[in-house]
Protein backbone atom coordinates (compact mmCIF):
# COMPACT_ATOMS: atom_id res chain seq x y z
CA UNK A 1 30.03 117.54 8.40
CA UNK A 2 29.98 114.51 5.93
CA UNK A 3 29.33 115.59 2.17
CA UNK A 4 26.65 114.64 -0.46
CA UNK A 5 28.00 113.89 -3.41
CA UNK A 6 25.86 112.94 -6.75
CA UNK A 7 27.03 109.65 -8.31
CA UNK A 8 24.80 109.73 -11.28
CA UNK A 9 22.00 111.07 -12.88
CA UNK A 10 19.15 109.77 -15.48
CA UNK A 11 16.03 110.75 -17.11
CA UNK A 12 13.70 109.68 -20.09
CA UNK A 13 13.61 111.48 -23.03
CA UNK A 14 10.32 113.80 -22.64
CA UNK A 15 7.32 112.92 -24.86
CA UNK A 16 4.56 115.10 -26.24
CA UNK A 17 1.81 115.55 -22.75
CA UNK A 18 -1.18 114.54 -25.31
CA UNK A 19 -3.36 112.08 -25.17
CA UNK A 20 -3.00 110.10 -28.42
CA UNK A 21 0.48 112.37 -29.97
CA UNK A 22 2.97 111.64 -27.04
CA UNK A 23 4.52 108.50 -27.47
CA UNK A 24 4.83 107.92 -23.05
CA UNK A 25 0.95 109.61 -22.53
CA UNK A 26 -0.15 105.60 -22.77
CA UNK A 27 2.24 104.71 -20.21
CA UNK A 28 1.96 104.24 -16.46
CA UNK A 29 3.48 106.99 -14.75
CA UNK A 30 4.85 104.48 -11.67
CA UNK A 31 6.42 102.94 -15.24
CA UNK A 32 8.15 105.79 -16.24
CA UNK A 33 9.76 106.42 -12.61
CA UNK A 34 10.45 102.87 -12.65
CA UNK A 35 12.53 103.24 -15.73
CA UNK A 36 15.06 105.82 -14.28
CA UNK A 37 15.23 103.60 -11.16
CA UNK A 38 15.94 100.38 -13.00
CA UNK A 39 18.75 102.59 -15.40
CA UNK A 40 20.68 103.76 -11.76
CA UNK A 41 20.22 100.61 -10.42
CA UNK A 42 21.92 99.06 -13.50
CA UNK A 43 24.27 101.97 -14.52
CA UNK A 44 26.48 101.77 -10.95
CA UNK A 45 25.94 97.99 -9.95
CA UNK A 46 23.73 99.29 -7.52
CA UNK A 47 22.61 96.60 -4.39
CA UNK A 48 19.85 98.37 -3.60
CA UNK A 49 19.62 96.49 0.32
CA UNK A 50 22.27 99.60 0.59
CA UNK A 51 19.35 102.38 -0.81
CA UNK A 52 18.16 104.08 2.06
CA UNK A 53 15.18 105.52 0.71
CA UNK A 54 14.09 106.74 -2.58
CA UNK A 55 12.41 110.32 -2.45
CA UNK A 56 10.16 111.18 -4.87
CA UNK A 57 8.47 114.58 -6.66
CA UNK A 58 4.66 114.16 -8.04
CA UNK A 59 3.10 117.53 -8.40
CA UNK A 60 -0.60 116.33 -9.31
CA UNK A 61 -0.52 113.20 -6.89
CA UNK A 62 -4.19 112.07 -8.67
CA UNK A 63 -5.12 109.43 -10.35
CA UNK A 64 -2.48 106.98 -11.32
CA UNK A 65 -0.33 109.41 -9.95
CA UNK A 66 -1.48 109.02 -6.73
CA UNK A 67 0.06 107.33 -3.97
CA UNK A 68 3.50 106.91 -2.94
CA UNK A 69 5.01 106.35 -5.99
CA UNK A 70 8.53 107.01 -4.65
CA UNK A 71 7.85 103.24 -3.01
CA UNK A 72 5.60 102.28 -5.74
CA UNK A 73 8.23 102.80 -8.49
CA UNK A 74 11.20 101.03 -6.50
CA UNK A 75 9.38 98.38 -6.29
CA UNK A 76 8.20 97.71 -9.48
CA UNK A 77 11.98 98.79 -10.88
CA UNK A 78 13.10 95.53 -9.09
CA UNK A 79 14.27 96.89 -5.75
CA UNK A 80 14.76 94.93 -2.31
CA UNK A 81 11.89 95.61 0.09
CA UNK A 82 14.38 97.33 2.85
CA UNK A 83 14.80 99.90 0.38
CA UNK A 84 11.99 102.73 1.49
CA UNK A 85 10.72 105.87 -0.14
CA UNK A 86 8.27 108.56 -0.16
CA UNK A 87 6.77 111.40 -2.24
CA UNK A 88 6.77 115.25 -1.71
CA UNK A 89 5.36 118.09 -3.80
CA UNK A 90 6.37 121.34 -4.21
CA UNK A 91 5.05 122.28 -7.38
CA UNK A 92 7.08 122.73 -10.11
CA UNK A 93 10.14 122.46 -8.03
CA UNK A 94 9.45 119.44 -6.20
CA UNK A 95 13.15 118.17 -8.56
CA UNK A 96 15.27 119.78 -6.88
CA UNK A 97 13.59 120.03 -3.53
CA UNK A 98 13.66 116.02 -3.31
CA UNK A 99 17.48 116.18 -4.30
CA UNK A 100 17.95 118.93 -1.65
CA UNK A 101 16.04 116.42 0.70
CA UNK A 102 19.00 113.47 -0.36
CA UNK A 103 21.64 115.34 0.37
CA UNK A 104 20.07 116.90 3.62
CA UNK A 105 20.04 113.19 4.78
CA UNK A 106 22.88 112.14 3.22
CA UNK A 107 25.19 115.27 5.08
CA UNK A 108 23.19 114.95 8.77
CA UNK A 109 24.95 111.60 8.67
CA UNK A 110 21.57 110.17 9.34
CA UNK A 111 21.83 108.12 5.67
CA UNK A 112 24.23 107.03 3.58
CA UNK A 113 22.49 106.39 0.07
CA UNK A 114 19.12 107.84 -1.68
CA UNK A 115 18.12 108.25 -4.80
CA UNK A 116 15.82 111.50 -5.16
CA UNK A 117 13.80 112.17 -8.88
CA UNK A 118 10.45 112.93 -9.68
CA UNK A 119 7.93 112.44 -12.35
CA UNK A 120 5.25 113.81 -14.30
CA UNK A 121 2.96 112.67 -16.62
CA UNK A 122 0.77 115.85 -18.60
CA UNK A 123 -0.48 114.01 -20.58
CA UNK A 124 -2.65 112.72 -17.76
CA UNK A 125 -2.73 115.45 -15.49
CA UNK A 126 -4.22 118.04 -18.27
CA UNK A 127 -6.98 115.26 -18.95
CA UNK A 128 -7.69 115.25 -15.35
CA UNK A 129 -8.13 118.99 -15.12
CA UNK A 130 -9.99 119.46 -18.34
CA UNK A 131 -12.49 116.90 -16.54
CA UNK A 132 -12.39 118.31 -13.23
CA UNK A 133 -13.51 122.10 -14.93
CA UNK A 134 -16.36 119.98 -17.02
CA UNK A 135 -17.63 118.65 -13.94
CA UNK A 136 -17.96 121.91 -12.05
CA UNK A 137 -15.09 122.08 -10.02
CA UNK A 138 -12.46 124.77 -9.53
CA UNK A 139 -9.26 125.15 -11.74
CA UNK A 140 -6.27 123.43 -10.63
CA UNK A 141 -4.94 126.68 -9.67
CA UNK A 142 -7.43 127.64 -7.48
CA UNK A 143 -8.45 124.38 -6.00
CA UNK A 144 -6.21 124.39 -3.09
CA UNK A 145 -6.99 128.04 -2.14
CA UNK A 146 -10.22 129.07 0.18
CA UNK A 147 -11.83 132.48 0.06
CA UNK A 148 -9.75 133.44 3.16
CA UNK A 149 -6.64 133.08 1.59
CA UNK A 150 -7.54 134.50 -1.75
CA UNK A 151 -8.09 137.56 0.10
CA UNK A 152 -4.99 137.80 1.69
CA UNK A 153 -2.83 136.36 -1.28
CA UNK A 154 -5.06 136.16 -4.62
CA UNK A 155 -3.60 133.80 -6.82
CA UNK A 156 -3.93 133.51 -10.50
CA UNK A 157 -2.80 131.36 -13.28
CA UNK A 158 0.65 130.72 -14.06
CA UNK A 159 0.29 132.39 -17.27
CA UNK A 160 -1.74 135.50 -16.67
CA UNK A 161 1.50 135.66 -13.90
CA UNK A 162 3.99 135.64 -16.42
CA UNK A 163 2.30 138.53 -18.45
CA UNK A 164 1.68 140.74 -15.75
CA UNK A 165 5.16 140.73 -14.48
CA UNK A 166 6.14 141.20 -18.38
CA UNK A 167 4.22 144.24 -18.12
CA UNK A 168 5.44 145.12 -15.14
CA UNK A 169 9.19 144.62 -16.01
CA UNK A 170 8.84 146.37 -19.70
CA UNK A 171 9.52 143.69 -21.46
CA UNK A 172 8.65 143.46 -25.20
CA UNK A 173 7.42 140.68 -27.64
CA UNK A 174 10.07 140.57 -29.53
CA UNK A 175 12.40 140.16 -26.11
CA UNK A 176 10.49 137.15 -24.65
CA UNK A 177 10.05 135.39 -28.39
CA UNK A 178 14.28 135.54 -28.62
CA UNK A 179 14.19 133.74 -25.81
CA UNK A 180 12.01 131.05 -27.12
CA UNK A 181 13.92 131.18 -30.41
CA UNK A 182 17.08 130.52 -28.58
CA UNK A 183 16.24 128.04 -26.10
CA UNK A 184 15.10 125.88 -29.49
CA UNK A 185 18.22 126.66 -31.13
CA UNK A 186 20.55 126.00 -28.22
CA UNK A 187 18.15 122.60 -27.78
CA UNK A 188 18.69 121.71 -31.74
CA UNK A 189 23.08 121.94 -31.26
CA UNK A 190 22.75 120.11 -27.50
CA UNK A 191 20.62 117.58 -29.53
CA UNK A 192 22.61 116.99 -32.75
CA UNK A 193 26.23 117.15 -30.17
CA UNK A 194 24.35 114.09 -28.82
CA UNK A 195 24.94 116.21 -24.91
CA UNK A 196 22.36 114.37 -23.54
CA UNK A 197 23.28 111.20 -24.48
CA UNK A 198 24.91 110.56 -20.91
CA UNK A 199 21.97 110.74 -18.69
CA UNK A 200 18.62 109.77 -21.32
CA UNK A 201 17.77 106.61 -20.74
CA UNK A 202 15.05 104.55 -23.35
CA UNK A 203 11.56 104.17 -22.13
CA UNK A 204 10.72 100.19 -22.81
CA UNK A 205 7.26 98.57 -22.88
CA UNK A 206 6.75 95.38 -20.78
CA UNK A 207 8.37 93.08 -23.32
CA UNK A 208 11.16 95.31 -24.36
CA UNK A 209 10.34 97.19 -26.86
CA UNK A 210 11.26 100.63 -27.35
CA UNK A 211 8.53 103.22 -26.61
CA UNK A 212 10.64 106.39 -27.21
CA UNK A 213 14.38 107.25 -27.09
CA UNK A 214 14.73 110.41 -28.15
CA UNK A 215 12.98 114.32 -27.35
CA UNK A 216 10.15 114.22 -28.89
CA UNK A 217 8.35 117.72 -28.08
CA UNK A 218 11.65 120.24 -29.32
CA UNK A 219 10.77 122.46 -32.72
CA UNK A 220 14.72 123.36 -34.41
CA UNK A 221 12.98 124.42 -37.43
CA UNK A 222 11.60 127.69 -35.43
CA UNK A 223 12.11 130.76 -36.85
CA UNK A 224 11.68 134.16 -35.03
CA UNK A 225 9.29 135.46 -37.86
CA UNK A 226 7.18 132.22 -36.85
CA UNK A 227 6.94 132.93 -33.32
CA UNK A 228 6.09 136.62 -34.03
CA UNK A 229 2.79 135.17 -35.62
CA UNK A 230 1.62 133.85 -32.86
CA UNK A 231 -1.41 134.60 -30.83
CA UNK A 232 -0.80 135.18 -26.80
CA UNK A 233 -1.93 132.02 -25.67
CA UNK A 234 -3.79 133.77 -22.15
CA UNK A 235 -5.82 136.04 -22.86
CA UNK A 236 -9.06 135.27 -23.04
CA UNK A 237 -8.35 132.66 -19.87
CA UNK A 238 -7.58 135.61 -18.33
CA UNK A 239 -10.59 137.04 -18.23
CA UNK A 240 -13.20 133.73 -17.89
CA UNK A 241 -15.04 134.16 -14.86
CA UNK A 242 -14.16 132.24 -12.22
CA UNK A 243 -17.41 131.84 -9.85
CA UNK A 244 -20.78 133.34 -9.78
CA UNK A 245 -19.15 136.66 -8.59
CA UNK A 246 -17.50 137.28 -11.69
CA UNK A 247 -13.58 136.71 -10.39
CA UNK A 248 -10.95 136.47 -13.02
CA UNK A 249 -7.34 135.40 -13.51
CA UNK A 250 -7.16 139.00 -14.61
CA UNK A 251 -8.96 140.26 -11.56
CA UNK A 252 -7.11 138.04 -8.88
CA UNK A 253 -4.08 140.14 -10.04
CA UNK A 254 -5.42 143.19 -9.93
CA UNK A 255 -6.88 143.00 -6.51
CA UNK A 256 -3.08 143.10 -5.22
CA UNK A 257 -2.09 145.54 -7.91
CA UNK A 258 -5.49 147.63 -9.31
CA UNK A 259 -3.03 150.07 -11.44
CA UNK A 260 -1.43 146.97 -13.30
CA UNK A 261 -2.44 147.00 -16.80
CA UNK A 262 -1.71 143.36 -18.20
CA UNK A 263 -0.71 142.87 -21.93
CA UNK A 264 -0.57 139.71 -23.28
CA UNK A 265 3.40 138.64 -24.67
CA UNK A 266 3.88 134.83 -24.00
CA UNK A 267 2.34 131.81 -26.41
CA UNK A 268 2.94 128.30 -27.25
CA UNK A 269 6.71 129.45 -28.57
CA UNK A 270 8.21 131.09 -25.57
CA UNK A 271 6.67 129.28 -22.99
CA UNK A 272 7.35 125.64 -21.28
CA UNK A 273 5.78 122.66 -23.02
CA UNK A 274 3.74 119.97 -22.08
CA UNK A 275 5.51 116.69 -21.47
CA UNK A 276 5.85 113.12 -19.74
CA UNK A 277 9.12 112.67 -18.26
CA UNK A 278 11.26 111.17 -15.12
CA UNK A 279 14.53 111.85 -13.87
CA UNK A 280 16.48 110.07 -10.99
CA UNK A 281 19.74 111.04 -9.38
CA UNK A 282 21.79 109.04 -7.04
CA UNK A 283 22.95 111.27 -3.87
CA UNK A 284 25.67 109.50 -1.38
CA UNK A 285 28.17 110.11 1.07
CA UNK A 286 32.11 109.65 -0.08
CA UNK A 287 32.18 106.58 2.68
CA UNK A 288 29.07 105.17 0.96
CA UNK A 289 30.86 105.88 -2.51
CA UNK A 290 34.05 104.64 -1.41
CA UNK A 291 32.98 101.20 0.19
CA UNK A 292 30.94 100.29 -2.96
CA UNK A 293 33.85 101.37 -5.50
CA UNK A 294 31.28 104.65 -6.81
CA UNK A 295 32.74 107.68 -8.05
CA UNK A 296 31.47 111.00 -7.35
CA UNK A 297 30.48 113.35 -10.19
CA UNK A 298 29.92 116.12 -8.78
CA UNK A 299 29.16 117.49 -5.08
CA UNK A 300 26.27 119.22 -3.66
CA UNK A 301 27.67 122.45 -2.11
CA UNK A 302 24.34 124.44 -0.61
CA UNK A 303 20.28 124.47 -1.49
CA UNK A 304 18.07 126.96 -0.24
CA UNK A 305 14.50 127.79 -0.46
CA UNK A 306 12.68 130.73 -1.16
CA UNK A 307 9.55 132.49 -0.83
CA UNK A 308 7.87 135.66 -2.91
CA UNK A 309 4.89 137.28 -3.76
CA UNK A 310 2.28 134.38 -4.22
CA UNK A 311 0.30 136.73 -6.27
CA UNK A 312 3.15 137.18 -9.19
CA UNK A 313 4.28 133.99 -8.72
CA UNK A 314 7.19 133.79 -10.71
CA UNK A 315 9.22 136.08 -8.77
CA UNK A 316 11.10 133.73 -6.41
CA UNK A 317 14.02 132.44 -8.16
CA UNK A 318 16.34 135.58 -8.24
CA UNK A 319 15.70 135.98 -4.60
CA UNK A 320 16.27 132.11 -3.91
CA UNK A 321 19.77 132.54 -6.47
CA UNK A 322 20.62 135.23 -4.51
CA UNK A 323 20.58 133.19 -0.71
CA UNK A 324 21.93 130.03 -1.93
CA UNK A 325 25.09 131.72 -3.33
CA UNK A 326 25.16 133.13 0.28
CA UNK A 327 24.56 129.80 1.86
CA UNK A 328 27.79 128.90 -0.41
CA UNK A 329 30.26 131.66 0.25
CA UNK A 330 30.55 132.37 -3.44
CA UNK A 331 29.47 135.32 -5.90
CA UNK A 332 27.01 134.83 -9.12
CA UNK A 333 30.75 135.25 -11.01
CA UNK A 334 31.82 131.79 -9.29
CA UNK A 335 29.30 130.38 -11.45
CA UNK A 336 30.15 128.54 -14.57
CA UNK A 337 26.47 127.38 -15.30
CA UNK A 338 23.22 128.19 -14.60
CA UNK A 339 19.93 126.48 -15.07
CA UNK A 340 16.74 128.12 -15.05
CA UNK A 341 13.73 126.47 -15.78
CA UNK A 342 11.93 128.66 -18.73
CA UNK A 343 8.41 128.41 -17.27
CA UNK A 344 7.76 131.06 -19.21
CA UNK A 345 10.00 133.31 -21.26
CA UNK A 346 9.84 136.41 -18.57
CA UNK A 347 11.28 134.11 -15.78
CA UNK A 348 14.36 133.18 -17.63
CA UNK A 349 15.08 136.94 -19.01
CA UNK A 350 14.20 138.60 -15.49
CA UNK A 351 16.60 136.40 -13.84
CA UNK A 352 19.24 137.10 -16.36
CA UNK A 353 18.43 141.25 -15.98
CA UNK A 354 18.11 141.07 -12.37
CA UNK A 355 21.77 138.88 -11.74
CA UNK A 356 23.42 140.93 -14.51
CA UNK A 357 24.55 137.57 -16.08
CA UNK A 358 25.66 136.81 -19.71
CA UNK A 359 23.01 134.61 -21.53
CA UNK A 360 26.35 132.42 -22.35
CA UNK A 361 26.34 130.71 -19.04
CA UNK A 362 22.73 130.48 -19.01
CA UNK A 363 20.58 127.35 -20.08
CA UNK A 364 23.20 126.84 -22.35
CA UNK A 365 21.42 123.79 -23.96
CA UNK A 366 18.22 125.21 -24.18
CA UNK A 367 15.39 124.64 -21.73
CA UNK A 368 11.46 123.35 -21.04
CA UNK A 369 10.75 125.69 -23.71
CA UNK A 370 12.38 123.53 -26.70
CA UNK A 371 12.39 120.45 -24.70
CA UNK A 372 9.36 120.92 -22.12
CA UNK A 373 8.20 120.72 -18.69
CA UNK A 374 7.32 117.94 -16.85
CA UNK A 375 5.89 119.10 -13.42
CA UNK A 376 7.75 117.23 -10.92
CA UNK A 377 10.70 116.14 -12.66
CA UNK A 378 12.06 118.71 -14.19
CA UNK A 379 14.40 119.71 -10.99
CA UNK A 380 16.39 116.74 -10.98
CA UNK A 381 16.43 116.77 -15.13
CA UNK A 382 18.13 120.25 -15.13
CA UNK A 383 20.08 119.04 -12.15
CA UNK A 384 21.44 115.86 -14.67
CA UNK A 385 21.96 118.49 -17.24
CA UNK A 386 24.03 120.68 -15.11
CA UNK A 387 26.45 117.85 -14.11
CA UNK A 388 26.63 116.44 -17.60
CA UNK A 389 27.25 120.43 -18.93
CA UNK A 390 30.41 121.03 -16.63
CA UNK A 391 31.83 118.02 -16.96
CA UNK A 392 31.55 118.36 -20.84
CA UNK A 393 32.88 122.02 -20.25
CA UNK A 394 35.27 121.13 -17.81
CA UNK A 395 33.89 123.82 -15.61
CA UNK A 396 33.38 123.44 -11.68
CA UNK A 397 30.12 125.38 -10.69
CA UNK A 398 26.40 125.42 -11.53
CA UNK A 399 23.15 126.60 -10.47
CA UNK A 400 20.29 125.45 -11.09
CA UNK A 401 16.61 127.16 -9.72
CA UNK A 402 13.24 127.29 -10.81
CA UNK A 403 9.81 128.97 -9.75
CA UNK A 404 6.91 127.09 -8.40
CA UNK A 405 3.48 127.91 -7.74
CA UNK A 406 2.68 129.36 -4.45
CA UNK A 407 5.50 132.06 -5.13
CA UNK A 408 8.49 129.96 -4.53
CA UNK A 409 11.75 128.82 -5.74
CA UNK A 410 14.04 125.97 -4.56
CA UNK A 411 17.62 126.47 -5.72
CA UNK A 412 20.76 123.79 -5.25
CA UNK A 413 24.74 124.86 -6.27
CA UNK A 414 26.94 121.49 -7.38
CA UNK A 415 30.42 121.66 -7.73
CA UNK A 416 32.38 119.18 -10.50
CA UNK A 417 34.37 117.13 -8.58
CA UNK A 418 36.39 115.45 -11.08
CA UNK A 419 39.42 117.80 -10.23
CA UNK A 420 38.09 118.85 -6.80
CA UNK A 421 37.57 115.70 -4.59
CA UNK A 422 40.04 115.25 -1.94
């Protein structure tokens, strides 16, 4: 079977997701993708007649992020027309499911070159909610969801989810703030080490000027006394009602798991923040690499996907962890890296209990709690930062998984292949 190896990766730095403090929120989001697409394009002499098709993550595909903008965004980043591309969503980890899509292609033998990414623009996409809930309609998390299948599979918010499994698990405060407190720390040293200076590309306004070129949302001057002041951030959302019938975040829970009793643990300091951002990474096959004088960083040795209980939510990536190491033939101990998006604070420390693994191979950088979340793109970001990580490390492994709405969890395993490649 041919392999799918990952020539490079980019991303913008990730700006503040609101309206009139982000530096990107007054940028077009096609812009944005268009910017990662120009930098690999630029960065590896690419002739994009070659590109086979560009495939794209947009979680809220509204708006000006509606559309194709996997198309949309190649061609206004300069492309040739042959070059195709599309757009996928899988929630939050639409990232790494449109790399996992690359290489899927790439290793049937049925294309040679793609460039997978995604993008996300809060700054837009909270607007859009805010006004969709003024007007009457249903919150974004219920939206796609009929009465039927909240029966079956109540679904809350993403929050109220990461509480109740807190309370579930027995986690304390203090436990979920030191994770916040060290994913801004471990941010602050990845930051002033300049480790993401290999994939962050500037974000440029039509005549060249520079819009942002550096993390803008990350806090180093956190303290954990600070983030013990803090109020939980869901609980009175938890309890709104939801329709004339009196439903709840709080309740939706409950109707799966009546003898639950939810306390309130995560805030603005231990979970993800809001942020624009795009990522791109450039998936071929070593013929494809070899004929246009690329060199392979690193190569993409399994993905999986993975399904849990919708009604948590958050519970999918140790499951999903757990079958693409099986997929790969190797143990969580072959693992030099992991990356786990810190959607909240209890996702990152229950997949740390649950593996058994030492926090010292774990988001070693810090995560979307110091440097934020942006929906769609974060996959192939923490797939960049993997690469970047073992290459600085010299390491050959990493993992990198994340949960999504809908109770699932994409997860990918890349091996370094500066040693490695035949």
């Amino acid at each position: 079977m041919p392999q799918a190896y990952i020539i490079d990766a980019v991303r913008t730095p990730r700006g503040i997701g609101k309206q009139g403090k982000g530096a990107l929120a007054t940028m077009h989001p096609q812009h944005l993708a268009a910017t990662v697409l120009k930098a690999i394009k630029e960065r590896n002499n690419l002739d994009t007649s070659t590109v086979d098709d560009v495939i794209w993550s947009v979680s809220t595909q509204d708006g000006t992020q509606a559309g194709d903008m996997g198309r949309m965004a190649a061609l206004d980043a300069g492309f040739d027309i042959t070059a195709s591309g599309t757009t996928l969503d899988r929630f939050c980890g639409g990232g790494i499911t449109s790399v996992a899509l690359a290489a899927a292609q790439v290793m049937s033998g049925m294309e040679d070159c793609v460039i997978a990414g995604g993008t996300e623009m809060m700054s837009l996409t909270a607007q859009m909610a805010r006004d969709k809930m003024a007007a009457g309609l249903k919150p974004p998390m219920m939206g796609s969801y009929n009465e039927r299948l909240q029966a079956s599979h109540p679904q809350s918010h993403q929050g109220v989810c990461g509480d109740a499994i807190a309370s579930m698990e027995g986690f304390t405060r203090e436990e979920l703030d030191e994770v916040g407190y060290r994913s801004q720390q471990r941010a602050a040293k990845a930051i002033e080490g300049h480790r993401f200076d290999k994939s962050l590309v500037p974000v440029t306004d039509d005549d060249g000027s520079v819009v942002l070129d550096r993390e803008e949302f990350p806090r180093p001057q956190t303290t954990r006394e600070g983030l013990a002041e803090l109020q939980p951030a869901f609980t009175k959302i938890a309890d709104v009602p939801l329709d004339p019938s009196g439903t709840t975040f709080r309740g939706l829970v409950n109707q799966k798991y009546p003898e639950l009793d939810i306390k309130h643990f995560h805030h603005a300091g231990n979970s993800s923040g809001v942020v624009d951002g795009a990522a791109a990474v450039l998936v071929a096959s070593k013929k494809y690499a070899q004929k246009h004088g690329l060199k392979p960083r690193a190569r993409i040795v399994a993905t999986a996907n993975m399904g849990d209980d919708p009604t948590l939510m958050l519970n999918a990536p140790v499951p999903a962890a757990k079958k693409v190491l099986e997929k790969a033939g190797l143990t969580k101990d072959d693992i030099d890296l992991y990356e786990i998006n810190e959607a909240f604070a209890v996702v990152a420390a229950k997949f740390v209990k649950d593996l058994g693994l030492d926090w010292d191979k774990v988001n070693v950088n810090g995560g979307s709690i110091a440097l934020g979340h942006p929906i769609g793109a974060t996959g192939s970001i923490l797939i960049g930062t993997i690469v970047d990580e073992l290459e600085r490390q010299n390491k050959r492994y990493g993992l990198v998984t994340m949960c999504a709405a809908g109770g699932m969890a994409p997860a990918i395993i890349v091996e370094r292949v500066d040693d490695f490649l035949d």
